[in-house]
Protein backbone atom coordinates (compact mmCIF):
# COMPACT_ATOMS: atom_id res chain seq x y z
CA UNK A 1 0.00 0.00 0.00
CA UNK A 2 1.27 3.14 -1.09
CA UNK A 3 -0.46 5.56 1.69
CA UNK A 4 1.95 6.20 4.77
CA UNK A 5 -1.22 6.89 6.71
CA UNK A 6 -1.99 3.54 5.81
CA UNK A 7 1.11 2.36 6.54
CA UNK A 8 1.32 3.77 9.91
CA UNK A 9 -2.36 2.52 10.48
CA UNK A 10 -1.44 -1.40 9.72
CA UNK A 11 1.39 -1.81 11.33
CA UNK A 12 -0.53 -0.30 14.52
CA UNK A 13 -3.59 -2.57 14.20
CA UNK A 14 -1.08 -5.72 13.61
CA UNK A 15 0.34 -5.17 17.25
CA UNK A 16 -3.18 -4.27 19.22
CA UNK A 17 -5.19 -6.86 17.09
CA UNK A 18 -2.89 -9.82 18.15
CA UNK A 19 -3.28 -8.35 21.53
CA UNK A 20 -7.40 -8.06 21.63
CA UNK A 21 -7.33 -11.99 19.99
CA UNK A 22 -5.30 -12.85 23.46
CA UNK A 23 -7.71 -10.95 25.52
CA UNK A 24 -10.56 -12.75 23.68
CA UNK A 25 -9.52 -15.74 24.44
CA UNK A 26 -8.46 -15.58 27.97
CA UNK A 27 -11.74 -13.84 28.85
CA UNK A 28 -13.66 -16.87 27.46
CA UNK A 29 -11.64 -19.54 29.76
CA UNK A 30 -11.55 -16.92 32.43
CA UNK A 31 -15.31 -17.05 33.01
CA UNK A 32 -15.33 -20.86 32.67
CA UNK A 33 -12.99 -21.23 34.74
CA UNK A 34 -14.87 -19.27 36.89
CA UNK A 35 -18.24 -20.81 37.13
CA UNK A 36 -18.00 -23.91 35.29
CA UNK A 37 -21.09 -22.66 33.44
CA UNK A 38 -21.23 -23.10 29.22
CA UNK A 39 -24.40 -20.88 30.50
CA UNK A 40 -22.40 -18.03 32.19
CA UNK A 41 -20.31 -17.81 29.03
CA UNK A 42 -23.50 -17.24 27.40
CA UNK A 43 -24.18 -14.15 29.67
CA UNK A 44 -20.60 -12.84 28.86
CA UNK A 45 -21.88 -12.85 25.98
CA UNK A 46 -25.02 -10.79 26.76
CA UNK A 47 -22.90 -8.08 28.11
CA UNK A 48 -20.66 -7.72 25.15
CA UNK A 49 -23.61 -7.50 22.40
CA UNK A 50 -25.96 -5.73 24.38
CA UNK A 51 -24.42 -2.15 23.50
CA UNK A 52 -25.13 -3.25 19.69
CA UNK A 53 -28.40 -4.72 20.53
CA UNK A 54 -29.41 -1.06 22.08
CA UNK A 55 -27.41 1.54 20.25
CA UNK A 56 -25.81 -0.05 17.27
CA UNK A 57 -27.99 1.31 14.29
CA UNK A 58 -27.31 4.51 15.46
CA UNK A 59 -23.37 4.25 15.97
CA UNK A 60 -22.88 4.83 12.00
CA UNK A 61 -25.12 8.28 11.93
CA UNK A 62 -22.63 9.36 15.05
CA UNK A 63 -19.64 8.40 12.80
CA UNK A 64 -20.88 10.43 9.67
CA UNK A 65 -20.75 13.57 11.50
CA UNK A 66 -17.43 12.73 13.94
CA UNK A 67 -14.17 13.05 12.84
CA UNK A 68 -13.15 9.32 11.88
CA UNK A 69 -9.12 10.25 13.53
CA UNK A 70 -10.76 11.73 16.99
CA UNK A 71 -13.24 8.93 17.17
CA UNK A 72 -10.98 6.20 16.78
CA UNK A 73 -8.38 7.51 18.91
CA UNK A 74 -10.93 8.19 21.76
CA UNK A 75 -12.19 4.31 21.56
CA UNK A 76 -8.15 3.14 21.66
CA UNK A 77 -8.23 5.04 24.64
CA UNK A 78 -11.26 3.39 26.16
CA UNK A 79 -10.57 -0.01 25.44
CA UNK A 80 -7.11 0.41 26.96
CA UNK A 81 -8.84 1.11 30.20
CA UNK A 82 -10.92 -1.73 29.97
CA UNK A 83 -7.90 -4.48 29.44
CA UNK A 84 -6.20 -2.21 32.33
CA UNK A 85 -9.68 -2.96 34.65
CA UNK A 86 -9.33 -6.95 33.66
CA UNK A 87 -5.54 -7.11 34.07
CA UNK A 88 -6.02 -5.32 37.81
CA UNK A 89 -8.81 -7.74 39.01
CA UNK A 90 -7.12 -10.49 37.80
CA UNK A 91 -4.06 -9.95 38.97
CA UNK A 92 -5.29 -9.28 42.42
CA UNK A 93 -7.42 -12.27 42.65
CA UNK A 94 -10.70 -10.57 43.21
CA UNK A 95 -12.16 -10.74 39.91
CA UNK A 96 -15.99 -12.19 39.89
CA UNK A 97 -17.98 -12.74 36.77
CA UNK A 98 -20.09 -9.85 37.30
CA UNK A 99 -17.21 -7.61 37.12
CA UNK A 100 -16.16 -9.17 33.99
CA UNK A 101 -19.82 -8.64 32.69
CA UNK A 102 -19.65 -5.11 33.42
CA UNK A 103 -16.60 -4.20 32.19
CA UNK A 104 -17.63 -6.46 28.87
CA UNK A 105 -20.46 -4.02 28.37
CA UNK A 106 -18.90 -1.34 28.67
CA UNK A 107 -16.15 -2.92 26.05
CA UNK A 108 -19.28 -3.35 24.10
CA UNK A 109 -20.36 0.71 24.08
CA UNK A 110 -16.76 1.59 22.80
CA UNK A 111 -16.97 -0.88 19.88
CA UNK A 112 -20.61 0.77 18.93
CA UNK A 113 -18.76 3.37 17.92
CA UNK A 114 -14.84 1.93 16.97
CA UNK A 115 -15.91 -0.31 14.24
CA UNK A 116 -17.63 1.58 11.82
CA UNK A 117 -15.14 4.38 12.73
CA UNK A 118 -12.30 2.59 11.68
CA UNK A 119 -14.04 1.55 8.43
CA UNK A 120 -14.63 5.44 8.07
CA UNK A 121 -11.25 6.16 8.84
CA UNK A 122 -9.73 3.55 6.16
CA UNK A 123 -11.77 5.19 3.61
CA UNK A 124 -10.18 8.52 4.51
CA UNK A 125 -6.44 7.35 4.53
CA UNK A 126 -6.79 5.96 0.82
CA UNK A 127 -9.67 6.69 -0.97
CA UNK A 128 -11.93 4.92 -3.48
CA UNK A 129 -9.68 3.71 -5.36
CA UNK A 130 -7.35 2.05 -3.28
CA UNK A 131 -10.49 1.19 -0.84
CA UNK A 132 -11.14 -2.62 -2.04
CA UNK A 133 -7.43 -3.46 -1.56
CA UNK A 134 -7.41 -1.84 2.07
CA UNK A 135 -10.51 -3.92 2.83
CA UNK A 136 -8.50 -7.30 1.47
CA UNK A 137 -5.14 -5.81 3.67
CA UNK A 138 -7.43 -5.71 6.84
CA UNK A 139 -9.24 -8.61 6.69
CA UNK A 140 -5.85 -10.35 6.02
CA UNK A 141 -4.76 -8.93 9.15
CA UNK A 142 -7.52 -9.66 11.28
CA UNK A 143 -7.48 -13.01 10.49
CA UNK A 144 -3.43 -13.40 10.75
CA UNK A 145 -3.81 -11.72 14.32
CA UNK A 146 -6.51 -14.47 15.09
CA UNK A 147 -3.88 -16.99 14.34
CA UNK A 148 -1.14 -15.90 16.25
CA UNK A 149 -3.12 -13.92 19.74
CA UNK A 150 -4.81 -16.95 20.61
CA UNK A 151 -1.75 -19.01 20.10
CA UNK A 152 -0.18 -16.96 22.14
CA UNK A 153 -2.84 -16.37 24.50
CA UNK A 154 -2.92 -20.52 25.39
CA UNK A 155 0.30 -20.45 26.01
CA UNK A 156 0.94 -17.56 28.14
CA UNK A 157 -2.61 -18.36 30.02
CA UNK A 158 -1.29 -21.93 30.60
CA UNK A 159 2.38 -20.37 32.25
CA UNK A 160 0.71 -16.73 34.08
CA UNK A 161 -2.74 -16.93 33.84
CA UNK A 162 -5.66 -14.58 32.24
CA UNK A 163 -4.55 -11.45 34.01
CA UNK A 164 -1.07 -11.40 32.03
CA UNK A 165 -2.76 -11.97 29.09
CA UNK A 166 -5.06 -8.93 29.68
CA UNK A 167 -1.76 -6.77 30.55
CA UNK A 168 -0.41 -7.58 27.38
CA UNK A 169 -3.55 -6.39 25.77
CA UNK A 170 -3.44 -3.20 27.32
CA UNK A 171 0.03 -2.74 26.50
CA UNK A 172 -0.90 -3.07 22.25
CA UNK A 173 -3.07 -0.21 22.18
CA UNK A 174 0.12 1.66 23.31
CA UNK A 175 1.22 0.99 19.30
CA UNK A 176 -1.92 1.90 17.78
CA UNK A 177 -2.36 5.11 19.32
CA UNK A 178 0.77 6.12 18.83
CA UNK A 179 0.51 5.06 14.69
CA UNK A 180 -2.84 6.84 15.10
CA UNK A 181 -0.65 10.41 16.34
CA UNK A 182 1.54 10.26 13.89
CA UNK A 183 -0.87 10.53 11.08
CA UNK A 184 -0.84 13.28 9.01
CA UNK A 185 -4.19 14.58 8.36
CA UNK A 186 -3.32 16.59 5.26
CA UNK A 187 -3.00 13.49 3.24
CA UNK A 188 -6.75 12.10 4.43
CA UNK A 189 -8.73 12.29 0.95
CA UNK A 190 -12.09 14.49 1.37
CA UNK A 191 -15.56 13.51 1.86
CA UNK A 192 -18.30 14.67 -0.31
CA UNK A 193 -19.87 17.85 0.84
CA UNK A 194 -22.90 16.34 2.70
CA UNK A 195 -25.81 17.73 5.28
CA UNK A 196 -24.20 16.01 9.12
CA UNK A 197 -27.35 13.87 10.25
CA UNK A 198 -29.43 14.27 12.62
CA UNK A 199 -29.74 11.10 14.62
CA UNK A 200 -33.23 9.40 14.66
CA UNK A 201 -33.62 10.96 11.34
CA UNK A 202 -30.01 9.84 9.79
CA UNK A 203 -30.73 6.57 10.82
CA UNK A 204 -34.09 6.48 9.56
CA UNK A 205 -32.21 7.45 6.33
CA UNK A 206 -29.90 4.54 6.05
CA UNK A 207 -32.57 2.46 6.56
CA UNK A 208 -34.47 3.37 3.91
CA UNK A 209 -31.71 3.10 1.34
CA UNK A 210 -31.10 -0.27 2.79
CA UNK A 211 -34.67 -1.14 2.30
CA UNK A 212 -34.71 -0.07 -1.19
CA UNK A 213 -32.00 -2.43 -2.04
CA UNK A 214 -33.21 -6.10 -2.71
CA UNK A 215 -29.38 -7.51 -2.84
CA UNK A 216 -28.81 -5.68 0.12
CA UNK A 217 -32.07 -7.06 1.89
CA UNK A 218 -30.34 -10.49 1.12
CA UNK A 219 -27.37 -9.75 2.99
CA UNK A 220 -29.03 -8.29 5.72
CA UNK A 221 -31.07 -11.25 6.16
CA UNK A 222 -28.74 -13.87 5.88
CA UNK A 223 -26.30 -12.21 8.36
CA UNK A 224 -28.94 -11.82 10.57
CA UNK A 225 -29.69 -15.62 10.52
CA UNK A 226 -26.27 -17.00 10.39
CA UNK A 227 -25.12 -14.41 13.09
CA UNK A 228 -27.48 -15.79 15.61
CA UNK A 229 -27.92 -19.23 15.14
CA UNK A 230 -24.04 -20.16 13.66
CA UNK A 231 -21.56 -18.27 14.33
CA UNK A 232 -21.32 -18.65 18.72
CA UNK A 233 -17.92 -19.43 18.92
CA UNK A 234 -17.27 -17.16 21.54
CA UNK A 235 -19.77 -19.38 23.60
CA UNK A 236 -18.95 -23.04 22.03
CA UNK A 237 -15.10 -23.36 21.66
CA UNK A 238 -14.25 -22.61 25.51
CA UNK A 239 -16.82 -25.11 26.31
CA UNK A 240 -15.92 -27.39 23.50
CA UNK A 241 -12.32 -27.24 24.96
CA UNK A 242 -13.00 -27.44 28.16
CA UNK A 243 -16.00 -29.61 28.68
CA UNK A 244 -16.37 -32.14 25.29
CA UNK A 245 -12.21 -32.43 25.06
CA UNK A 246 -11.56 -31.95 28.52
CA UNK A 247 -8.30 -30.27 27.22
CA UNK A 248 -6.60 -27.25 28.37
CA UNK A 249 -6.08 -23.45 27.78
CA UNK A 250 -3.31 -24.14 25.33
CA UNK A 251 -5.82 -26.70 23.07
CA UNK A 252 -8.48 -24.02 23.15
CA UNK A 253 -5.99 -21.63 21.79
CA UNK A 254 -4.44 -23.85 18.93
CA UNK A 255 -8.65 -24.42 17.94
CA UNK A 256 -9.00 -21.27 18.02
CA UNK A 257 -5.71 -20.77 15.67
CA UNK A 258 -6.94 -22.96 13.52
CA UNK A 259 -10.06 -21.38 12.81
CA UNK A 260 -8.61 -17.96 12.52
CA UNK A 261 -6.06 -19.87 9.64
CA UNK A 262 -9.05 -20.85 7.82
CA UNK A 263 -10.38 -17.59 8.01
CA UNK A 264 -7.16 -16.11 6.56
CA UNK A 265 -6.77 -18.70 3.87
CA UNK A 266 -10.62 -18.01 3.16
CA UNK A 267 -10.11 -14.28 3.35
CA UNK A 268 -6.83 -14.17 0.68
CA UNK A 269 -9.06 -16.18 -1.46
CA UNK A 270 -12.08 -14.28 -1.78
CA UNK A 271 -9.31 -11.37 -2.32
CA UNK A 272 -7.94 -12.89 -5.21
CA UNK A 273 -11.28 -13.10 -6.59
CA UNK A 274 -11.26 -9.34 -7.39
CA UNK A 275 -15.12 -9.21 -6.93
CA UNK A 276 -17.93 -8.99 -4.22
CA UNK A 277 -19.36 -12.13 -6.10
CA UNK A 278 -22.80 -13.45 -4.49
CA UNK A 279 -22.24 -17.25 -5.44
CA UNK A 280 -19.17 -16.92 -3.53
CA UNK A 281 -21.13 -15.81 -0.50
CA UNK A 282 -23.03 -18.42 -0.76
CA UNK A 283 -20.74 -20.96 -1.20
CA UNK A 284 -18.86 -20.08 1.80
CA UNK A 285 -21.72 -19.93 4.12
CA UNK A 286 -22.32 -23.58 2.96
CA UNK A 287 -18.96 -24.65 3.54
CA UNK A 288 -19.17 -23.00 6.93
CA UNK A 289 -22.57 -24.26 7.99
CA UNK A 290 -21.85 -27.85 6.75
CA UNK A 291 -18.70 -27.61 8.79
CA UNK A 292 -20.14 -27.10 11.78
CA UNK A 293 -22.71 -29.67 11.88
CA UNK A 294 -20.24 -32.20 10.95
CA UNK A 295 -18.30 -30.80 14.35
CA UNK A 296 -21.41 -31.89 16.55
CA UNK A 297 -20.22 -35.43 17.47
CA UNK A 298 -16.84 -35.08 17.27
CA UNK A 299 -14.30 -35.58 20.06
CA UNK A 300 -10.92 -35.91 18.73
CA UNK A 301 -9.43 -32.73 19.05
CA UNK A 302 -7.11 -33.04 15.74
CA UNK A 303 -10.72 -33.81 13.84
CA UNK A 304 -11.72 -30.76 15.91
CA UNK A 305 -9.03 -28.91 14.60
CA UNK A 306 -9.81 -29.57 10.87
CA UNK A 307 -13.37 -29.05 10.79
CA UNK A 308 -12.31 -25.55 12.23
CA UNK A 309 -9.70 -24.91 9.87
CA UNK A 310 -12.58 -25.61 7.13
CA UNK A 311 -15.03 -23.53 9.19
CA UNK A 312 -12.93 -20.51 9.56
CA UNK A 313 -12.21 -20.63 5.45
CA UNK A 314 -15.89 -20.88 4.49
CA UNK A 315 -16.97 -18.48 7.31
CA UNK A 316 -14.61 -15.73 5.77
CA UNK A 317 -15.61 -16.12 2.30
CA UNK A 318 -19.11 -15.66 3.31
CA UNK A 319 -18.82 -12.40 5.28
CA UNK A 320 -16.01 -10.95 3.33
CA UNK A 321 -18.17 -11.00 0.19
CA UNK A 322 -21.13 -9.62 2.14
CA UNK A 323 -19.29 -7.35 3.66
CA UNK A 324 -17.38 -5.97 0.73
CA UNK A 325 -20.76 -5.75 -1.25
CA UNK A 326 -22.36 -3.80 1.27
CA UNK A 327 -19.50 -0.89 2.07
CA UNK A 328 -18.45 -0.54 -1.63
CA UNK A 329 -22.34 0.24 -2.77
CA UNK A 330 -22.69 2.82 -0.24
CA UNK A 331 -22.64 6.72 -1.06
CA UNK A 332 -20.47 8.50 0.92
CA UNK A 333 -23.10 10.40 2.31
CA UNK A 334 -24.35 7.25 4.06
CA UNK A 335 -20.93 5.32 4.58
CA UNK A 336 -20.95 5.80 8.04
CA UNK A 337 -24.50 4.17 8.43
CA UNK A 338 -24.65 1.41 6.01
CA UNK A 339 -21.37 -0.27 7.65
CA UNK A 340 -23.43 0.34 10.98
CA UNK A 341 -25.95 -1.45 9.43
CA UNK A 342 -24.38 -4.41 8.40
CA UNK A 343 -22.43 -4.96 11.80
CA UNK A 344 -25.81 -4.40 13.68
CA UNK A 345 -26.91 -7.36 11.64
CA UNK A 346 -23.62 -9.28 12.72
CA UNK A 347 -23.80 -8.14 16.51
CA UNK A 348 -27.43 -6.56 17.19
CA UNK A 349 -28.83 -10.04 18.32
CA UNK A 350 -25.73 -11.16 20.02
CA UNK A 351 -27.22 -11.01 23.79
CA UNK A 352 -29.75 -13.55 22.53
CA UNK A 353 -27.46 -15.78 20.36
CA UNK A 354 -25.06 -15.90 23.49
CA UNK A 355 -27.94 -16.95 25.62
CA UNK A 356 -29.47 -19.67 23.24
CA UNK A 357 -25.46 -21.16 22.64
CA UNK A 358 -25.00 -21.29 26.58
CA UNK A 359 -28.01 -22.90 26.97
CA UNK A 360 -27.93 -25.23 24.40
CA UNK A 361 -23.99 -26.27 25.58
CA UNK A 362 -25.75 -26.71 29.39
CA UNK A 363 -28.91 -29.09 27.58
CA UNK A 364 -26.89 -30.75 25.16
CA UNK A 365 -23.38 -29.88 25.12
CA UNK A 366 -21.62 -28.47 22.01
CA UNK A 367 -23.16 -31.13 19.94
CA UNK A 368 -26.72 -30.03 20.51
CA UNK A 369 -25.29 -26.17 19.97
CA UNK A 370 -23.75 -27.58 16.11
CA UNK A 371 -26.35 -29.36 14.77
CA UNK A 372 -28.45 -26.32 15.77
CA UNK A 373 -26.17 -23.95 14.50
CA UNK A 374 -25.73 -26.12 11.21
CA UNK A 375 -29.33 -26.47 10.23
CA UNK A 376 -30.09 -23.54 10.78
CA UNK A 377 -27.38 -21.72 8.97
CA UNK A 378 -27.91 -24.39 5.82
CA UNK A 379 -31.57 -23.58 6.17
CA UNK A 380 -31.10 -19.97 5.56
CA UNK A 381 -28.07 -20.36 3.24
CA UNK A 382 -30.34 -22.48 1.09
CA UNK A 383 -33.40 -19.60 0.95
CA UNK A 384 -30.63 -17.15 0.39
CA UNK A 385 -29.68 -19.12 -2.74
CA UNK A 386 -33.50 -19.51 -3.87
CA UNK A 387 -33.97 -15.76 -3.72
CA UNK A 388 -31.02 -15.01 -5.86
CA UNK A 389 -31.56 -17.92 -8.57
CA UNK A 390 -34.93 -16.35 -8.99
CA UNK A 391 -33.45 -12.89 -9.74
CA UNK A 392 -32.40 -10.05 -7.40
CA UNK A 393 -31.30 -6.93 -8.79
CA UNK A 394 -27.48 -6.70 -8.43
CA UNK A 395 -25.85 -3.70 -6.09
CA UNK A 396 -24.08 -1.14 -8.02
CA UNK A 397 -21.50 -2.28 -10.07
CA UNK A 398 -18.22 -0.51 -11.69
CA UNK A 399 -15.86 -0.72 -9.40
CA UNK A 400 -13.59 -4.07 -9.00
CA UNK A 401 -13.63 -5.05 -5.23
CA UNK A 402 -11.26 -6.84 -2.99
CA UNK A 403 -12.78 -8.43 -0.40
CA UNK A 404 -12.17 -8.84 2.85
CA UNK A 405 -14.29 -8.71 6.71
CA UNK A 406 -14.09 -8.07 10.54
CA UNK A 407 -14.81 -10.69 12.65
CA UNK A 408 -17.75 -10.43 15.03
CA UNK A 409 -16.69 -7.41 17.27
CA UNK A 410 -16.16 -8.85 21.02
CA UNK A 411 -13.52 -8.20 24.01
């Protein structure tokens, strides 16, 4: 990438991302650890979609008329006191899971606002043009981070426990704040001269445009469905490590490598692509989907590991085409909101897809929570696929896309 903003901006995000994937993971084993409840892992994650559930539509109209630098810089902040709060309770031995609720809901406020922001603020270090292959460089990254922080995070869980690997957390926003500084906002490329938003009527705005958009409808829909009833792994792999395996915090960081490998092999191949392409969407989500309900009896944890490997790859190619359709077909006008959109879709029913995961994983263990999670998903993949063989109107078109997606925003 030929942007130094950019640059500056990726090299940032590689050292905090690595660090949030550590945090992530620690916090999962943390609470089971904890309680011993695949049901109180559910409530975690209550309190981390709950923000999106309540406020998350109208995060985007708040990032249309807030600078994208400031915004971003002010949530880096945040979340820095947050890992700071979970390293100190921790460390000191006093930490109970209501604390770690809390201070997982308030995680979940900042990240109303951080991820569209950021999406915003790529837009702004390299325009247009360069967008698609900035979408493809960030989605790469994402996904290499979620290879290598919960590596990591196993292994330094297993030798100094969760606290340590919330202190390193905290100490990786150090890099992207300072890569955030140094930016020089002279170079950002301008916006289109647009009327800021009011909110209840901004929102109301991206809405409509939404609604107005059958391909987009599509999306929305099947996010919505695969959101909630398949993609819980922030619920199911602790407790499929811990309870179905009976294996340690190292094996539910190498599971959750392995998925995150999938999802990078899955993202550089949609990338190559050079186009949002629908079957591709589809295709994915049926690789995923199928993947998952062939994990419900399995309990070898190398079978484990390959099924999540496939997982992660189908998962990515599903999202990053959905995601890449959405973002590139928005006006600038409505940027802001249409990426709020789409991630409300991803995260809005989080507090009761967390809830219906834990208690699935208590009534049946993580096979009842993957063949749930896989006929449901293939249901919906498979009316996605009917609606488009019968003819939807495509999004706008023009513009060769790279594509390329952020995982489900958590702790």
């Amino acid at each position: 990438m030929r942007y130094r903003n950019y640059r500056l901006f990726f090299v940032g995000q590689a050292v905090s991302q690595t660090g949030s994937w550590m945090q992530r993971i620690a916090l999962g084993w943390f609470v089971l650890q904890l309680t011993h409840s695949p049901f109180a892992v559910g409530l975690m994650a209550v309190a981390q979609f709950l923000p999106f559930t309540l406020l998350g539509l109208f995060g985007g109209v708040l990032v249309d008329r807030l600078d994208a630098r400031r915004t971003v810089i002010g949530t880096q902040v945040a979340q820095l006191a947050t890992a700071i709060a979970l390293a100190c309770i921790a460390l000191a031995h006093i930490a109970q899971p209501w604390m770690l609720y809390t201070i997982a809901f308030l995680n979940g406020l900042v990240l109303v606002l951080d991820v569209p922001s950021r999406q915003q603020l790529t837009y702004r270090m390299v325009g247009r043009d360069e967008l698609p292959n900035a979408i493809a460089l960030n989605s790469s990254l994402f996904n290499a981070s979620r290879i290598f922080g919960p590596a990591a995070a196993g292994v330094v869980y297993g030798f100094a426990g969760a606290g340590v690997c919330f202190l390193v957390n905290a100490a990786s926003f150090f890099a992207v704040l300072v890569s955030l500084l140094a930016l020089r906002t002279r170079e950002f490329f301008a916006l289109e001269d647009f009327e800021r938003p009011a909110i209840l009527r901004g929102t109301l705005e991206g809405l409509a445009y939404v609604r107005r958009q059958p391909r987009m409808m599509l999306v929305v829909g099947l996010t919505v469905v695969i959101a909630t009833f398949s993609f819980n792994f922030n619920v199911t792999l602790p407790v499929l490590a811990y309870s179905t395996l009976h294996s340690t915090a190292a094996v539910y960081g190498l599971l959750s490598a392995l998925f995150g490998a999938g999802a990078l092999v899955g993202a550089l191949t949609a990338a190559s692509l050079g186009r949002a392409s629908a079957k591709v969407m589809i295709a994915g989500s049926l690789v995923f989907t199928a993947a998952e309900l062939l994990l419900a009896p399995v309990h070898s944890p190398i079978l484990a590991g390959a099924l999540l490997f496939l997982t992660g790859a189908g998962f990515t190619a599903w999202s990053a085409n959905a995601n890449a359709s959405m973002q590139l077909a928005a006006p600038d006008r409505l940027r802001g909101r249409i990426i709020a959109i789409y991630f409300y879709a991803f995260n809005g029913t989080g507090p009761a897809a967390g809830l219906l995961a834990g208690w699935l994983c208590a009534r049946g263990g993580t096979q009842l929570a993957f063949v749930v999670a896989g006929v449901v998903g293939l249901a919906g993949t498979a009316a996605a696929a009917v609606r488009l063989r019968r003819g939807v109107p495509q999004l706008p078109r023009g513009r060769r896309v790279a594509v390329g997606h952020e995982q489900r925003a958590t702790v």
